[in-house]
C-alpha atoms as a PDB file:
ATOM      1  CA  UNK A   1      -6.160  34.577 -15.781  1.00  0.00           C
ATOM      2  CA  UNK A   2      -2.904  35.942 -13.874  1.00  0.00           C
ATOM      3  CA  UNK A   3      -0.334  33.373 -13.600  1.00  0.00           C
ATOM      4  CA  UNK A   4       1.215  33.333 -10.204  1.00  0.00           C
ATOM      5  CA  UNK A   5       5.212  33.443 -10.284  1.00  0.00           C
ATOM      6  CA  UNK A   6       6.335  29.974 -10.340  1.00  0.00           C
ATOM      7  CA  UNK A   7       9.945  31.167  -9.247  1.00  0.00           C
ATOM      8  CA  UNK A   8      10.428  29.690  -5.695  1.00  0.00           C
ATOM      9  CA  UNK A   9      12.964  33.149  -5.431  1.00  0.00           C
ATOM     10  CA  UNK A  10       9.253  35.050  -5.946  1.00  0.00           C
ATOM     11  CA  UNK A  11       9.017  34.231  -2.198  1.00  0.00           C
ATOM     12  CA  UNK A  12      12.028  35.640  -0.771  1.00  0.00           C
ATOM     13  CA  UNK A  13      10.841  39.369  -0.173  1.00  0.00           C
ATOM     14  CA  UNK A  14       7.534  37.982   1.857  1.00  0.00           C
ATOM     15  CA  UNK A  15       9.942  35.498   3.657  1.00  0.00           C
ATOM     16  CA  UNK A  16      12.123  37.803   4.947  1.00  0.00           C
ATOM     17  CA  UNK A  17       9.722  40.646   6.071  1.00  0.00           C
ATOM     18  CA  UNK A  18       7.412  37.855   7.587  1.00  0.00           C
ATOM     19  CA  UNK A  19      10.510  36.253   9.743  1.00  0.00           C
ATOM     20  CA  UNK A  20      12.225  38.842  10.025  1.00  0.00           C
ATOM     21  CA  UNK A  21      16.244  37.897   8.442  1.00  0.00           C
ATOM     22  CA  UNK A  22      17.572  38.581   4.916  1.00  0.00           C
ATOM     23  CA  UNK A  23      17.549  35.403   3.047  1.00  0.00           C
ATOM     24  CA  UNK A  24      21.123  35.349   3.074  1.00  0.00           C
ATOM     25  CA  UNK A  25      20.251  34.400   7.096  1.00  0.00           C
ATOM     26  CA  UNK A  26      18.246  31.579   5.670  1.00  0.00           C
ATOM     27  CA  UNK A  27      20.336  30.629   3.298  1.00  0.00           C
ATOM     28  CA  UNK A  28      22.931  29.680   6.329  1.00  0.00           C
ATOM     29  CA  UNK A  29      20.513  28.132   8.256  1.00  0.00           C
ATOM     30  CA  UNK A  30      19.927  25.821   4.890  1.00  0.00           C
ATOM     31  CA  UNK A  31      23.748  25.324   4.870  1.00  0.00           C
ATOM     32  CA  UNK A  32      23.536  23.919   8.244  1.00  0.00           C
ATOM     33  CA  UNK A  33      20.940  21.892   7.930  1.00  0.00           C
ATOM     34  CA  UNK A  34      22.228  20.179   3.907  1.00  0.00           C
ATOM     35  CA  UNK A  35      22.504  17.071   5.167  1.00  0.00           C
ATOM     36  CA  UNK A  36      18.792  16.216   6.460  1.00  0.00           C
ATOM     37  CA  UNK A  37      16.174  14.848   4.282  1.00  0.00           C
ATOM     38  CA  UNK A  38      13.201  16.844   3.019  1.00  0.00           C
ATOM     39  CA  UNK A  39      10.732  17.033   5.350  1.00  0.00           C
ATOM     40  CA  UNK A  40      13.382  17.401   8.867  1.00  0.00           C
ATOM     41  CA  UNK A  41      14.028  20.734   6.952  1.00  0.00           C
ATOM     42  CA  UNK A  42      10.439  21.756   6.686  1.00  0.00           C
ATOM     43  CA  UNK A  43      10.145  20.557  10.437  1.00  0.00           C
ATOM     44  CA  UNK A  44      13.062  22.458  11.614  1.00  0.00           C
ATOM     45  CA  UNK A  45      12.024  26.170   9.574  1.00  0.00           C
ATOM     46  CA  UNK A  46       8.340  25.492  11.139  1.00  0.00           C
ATOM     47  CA  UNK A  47       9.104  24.256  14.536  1.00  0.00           C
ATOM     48  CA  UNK A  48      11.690  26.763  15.056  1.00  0.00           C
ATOM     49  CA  UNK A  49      11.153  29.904  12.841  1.00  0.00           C
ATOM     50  CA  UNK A  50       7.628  29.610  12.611  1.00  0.00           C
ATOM     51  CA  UNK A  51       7.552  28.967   8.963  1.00  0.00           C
ATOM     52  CA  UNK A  52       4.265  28.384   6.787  1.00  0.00           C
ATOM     53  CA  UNK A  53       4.516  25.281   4.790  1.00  0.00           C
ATOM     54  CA  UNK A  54       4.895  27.283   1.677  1.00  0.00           C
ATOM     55  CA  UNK A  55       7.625  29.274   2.545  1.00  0.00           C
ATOM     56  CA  UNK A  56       9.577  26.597   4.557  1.00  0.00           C
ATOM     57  CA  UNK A  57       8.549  24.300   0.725  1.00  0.00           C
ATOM     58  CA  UNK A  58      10.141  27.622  -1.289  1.00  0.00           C
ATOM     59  CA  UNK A  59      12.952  28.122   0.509  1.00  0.00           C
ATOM     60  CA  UNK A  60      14.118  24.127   1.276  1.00  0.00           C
ATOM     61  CA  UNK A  61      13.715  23.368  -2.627  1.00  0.00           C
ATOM     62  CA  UNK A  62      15.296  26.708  -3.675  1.00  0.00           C
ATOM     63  CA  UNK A  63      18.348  25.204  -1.523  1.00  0.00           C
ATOM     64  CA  UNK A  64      18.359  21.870  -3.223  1.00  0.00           C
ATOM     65  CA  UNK A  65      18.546  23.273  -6.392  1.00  0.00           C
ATOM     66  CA  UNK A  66      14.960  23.695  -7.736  1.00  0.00           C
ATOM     67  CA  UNK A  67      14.352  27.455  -8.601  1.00  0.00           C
ATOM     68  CA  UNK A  68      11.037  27.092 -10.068  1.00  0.00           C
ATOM     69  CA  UNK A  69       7.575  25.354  -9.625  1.00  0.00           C
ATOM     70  CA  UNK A  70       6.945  24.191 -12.765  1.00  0.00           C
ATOM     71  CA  UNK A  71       8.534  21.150 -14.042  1.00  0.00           C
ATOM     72  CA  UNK A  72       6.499  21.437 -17.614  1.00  0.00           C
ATOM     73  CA  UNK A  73       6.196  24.182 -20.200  1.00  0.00           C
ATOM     74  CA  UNK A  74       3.887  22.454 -22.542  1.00  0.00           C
ATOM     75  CA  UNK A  75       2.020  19.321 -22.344  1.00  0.00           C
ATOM     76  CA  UNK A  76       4.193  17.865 -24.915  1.00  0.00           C
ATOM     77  CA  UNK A  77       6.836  17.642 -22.028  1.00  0.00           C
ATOM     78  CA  UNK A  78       4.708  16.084 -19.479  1.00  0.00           C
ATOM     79  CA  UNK A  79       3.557  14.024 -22.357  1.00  0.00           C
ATOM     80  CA  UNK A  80       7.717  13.011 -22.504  1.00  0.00           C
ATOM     81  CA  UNK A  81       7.982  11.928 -18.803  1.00  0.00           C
ATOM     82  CA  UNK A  82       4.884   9.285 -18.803  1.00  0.00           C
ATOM     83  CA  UNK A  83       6.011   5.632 -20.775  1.00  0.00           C
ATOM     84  CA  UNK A  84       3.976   5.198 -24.120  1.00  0.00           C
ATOM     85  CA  UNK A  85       1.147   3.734 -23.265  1.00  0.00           C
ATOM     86  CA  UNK A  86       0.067   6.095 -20.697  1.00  0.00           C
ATOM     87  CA  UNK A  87       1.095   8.498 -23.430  1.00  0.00           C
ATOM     88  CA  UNK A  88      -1.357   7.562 -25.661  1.00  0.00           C
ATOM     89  CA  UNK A  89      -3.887   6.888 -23.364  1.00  0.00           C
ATOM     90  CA  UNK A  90      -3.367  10.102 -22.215  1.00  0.00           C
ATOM     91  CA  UNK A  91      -3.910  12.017 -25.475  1.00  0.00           C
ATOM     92  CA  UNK A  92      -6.165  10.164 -26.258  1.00  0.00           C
ATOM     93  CA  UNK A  93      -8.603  10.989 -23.571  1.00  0.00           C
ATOM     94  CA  UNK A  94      -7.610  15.060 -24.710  1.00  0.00           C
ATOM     95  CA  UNK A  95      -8.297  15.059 -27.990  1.00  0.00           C
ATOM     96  CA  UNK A  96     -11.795  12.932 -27.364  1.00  0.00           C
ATOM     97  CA  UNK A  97     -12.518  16.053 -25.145  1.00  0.00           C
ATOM     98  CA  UNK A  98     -11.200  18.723 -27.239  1.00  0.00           C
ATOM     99  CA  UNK A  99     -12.768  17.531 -30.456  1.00  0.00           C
ATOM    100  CA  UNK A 100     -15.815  18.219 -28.983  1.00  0.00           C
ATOM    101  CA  UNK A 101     -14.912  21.255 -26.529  1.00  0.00           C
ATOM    102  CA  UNK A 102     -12.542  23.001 -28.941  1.00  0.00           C
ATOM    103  CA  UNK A 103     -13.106  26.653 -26.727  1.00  0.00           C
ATOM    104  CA  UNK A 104     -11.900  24.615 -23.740  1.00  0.00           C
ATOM    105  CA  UNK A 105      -8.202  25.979 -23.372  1.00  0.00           C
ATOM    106  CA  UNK A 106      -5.060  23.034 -22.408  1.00  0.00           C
ATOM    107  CA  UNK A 107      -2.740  24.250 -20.269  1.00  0.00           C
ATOM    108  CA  UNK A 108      -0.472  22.793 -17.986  1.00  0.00           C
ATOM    109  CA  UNK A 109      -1.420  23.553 -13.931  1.00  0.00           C
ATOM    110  CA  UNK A 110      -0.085  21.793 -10.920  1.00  0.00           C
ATOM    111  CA  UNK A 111       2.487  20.528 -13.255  1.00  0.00           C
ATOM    112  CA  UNK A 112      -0.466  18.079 -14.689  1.00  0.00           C
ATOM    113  CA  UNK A 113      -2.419  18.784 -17.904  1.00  0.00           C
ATOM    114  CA  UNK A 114      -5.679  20.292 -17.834  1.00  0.00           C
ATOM    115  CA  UNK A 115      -8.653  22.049 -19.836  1.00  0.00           C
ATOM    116  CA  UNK A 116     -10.235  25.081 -18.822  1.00  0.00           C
ATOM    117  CA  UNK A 117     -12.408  27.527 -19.427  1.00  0.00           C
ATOM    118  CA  UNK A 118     -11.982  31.027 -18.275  1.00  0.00           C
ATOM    119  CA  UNK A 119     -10.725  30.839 -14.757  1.00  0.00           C
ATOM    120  CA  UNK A 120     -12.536  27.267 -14.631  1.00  0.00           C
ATOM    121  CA  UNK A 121     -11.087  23.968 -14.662  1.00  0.00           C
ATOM    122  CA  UNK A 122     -13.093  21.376 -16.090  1.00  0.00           C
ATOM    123  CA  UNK A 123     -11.166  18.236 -16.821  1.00  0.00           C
ATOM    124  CA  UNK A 124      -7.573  17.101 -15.786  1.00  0.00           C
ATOM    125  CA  UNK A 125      -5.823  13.994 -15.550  1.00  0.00           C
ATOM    126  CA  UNK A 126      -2.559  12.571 -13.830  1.00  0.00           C
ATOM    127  CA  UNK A 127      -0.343   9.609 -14.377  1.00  0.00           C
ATOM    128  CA  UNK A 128       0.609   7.306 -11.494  1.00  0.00           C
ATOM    129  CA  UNK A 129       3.016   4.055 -12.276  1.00  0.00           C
ATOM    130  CA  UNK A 130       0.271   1.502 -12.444  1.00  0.00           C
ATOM    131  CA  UNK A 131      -2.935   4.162 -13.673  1.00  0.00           C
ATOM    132  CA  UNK A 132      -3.971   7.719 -14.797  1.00  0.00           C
ATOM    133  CA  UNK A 133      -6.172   9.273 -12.973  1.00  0.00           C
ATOM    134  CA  UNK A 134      -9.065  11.332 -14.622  1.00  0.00           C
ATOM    135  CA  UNK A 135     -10.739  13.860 -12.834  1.00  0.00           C
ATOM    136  CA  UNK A 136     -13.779  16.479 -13.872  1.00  0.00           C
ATOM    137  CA  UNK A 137     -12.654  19.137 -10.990  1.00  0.00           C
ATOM    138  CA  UNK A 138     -15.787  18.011  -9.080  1.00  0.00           C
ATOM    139  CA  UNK A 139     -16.471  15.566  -6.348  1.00  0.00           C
ATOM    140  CA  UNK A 140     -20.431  16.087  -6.654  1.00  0.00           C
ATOM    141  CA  UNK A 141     -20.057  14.923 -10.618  1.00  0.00           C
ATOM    142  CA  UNK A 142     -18.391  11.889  -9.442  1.00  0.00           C
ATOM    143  CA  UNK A 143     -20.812  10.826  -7.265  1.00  0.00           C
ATOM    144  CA  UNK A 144     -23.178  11.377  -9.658  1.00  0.00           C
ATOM    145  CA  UNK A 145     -21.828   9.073 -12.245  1.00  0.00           C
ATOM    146  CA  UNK A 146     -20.217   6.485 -10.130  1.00  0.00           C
ATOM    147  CA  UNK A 147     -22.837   3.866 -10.592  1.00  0.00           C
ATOM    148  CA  UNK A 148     -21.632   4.523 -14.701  1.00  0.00           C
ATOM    149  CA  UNK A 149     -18.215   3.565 -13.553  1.00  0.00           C
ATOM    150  CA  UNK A 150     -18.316   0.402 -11.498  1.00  0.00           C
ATOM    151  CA  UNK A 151     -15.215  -0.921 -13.119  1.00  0.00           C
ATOM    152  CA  UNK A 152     -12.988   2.146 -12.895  1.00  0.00           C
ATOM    153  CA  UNK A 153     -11.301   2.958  -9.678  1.00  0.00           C
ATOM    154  CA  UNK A 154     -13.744   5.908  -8.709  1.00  0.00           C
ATOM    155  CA  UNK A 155     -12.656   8.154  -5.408  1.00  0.00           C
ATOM    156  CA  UNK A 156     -13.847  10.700  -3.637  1.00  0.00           C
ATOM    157  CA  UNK A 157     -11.846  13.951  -6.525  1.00  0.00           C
ATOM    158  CA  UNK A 158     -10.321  11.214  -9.104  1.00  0.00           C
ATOM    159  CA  UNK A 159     -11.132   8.214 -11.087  1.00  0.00           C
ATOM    160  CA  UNK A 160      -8.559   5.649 -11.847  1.00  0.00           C
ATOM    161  CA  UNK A 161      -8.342   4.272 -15.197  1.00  0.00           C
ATOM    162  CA  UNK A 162      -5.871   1.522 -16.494  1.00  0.00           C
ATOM    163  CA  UNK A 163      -2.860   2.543 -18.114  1.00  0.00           C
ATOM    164  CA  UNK A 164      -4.378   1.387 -21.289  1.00  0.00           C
ATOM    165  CA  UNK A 165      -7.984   1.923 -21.186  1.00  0.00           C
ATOM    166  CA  UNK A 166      -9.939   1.797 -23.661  1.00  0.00           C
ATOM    167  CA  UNK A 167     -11.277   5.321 -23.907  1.00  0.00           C
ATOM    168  CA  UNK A 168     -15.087   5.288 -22.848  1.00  0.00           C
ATOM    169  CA  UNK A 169     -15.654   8.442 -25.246  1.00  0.00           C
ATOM    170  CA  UNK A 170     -19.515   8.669 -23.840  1.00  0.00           C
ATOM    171  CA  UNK A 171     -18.545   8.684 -20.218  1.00  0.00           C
ATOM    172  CA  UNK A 172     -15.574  11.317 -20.578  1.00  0.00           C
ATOM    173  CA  UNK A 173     -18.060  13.669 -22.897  1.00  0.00           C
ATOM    174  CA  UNK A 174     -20.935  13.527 -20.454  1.00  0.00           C
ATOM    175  CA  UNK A 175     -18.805  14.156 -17.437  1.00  0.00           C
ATOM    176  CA  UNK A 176     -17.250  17.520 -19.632  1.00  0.00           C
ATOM    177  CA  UNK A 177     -21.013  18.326 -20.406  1.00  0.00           C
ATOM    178  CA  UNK A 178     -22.090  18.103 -16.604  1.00  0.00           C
ATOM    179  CA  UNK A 179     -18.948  19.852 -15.411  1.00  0.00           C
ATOM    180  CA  UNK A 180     -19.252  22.728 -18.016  1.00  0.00           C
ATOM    181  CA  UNK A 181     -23.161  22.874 -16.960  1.00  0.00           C
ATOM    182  CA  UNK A 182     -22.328  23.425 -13.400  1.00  0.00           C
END
């Protein structure tokens, strides 16, 4: 699978033939506009240049200082930003999975960890303050097995388990199994 290029600076050539101004034109208009929050910098490059969210996103965080995408190299480092017991709660629920799926690659996509196969997601989590949420890359699957989880926090994409939750191994193995199946 081809990575896309998580420089935000990846962006500059479409942004400038799509609007029109070398980005040292938009690197003024940045200059001008240092002092507003976040998102009255998206709303000025949209409302006024026409911007797509994704290039008024690239070009706003390049400004602030970000100059990539991707926050985490490895999961070991996203591992490092969650407190311990979402840690372990975390790798716990991965090596469950893994010891069974061993072909099912862990990478790190949308700055959260996942497992895939191929081109395929198939399982991915990500850590809130109060919960991690779980999620087996399909909202039909969830449905499915809802009435199995009655005392997790089940949504429409992503099931909420407790920061320290007590890995149901038989719940997380079927859901891989049904994912992988579809």
């Amino acid at each position: 699978m081809v990575e896309k290029d998580p420089r935000r600076e990846s962006q500059f050539p479409a942004i400038e033939k799509k609007y029109g101004q070398p980005m040292s034109y938009w690197f003024s208009v940045m200059s001008d506009l240092a002092d507003e929050k976040y998102p009255a910098q998206i709303a000025f490059l949209r409302e006024n240049h026409g911007f797509s969210q994704a290039h008024a996103n690239a070009l706003v965080m390049y400004s602030r200082g970000s100059k990539t995408t991707k926050r985490f190299a490895t999961p070991a480092q996203y591992y490092k930003t969650l407190d311990a017991k979402q840690a372990k709660t975390a790798r716990a629920i991965f090596k469950v999975i893994q010891d069974k799926y061993p072909e099912l690659e862990f990478v790190i996509a949308w700055n959260q960890p996942m497992l895939r196969l191929g081109t395929k997601y198939i399982f991915g989590i990500s850590a809130a303050k109060n919960h991690i949420l779980i999620s087996p890359w399909s909202a039909d699957l969830i449905t499915k097995f809802a009435p199995k989880m009655e005392d997790l926090d089940v949504k429409k994409k992503t099931i909420g388990v407790p920061n320290d939750w007590e890995i149901d191994s038989k719940l997380l193995l079927a859901l891989v199994k049904a994912r992988l199946a579809e």
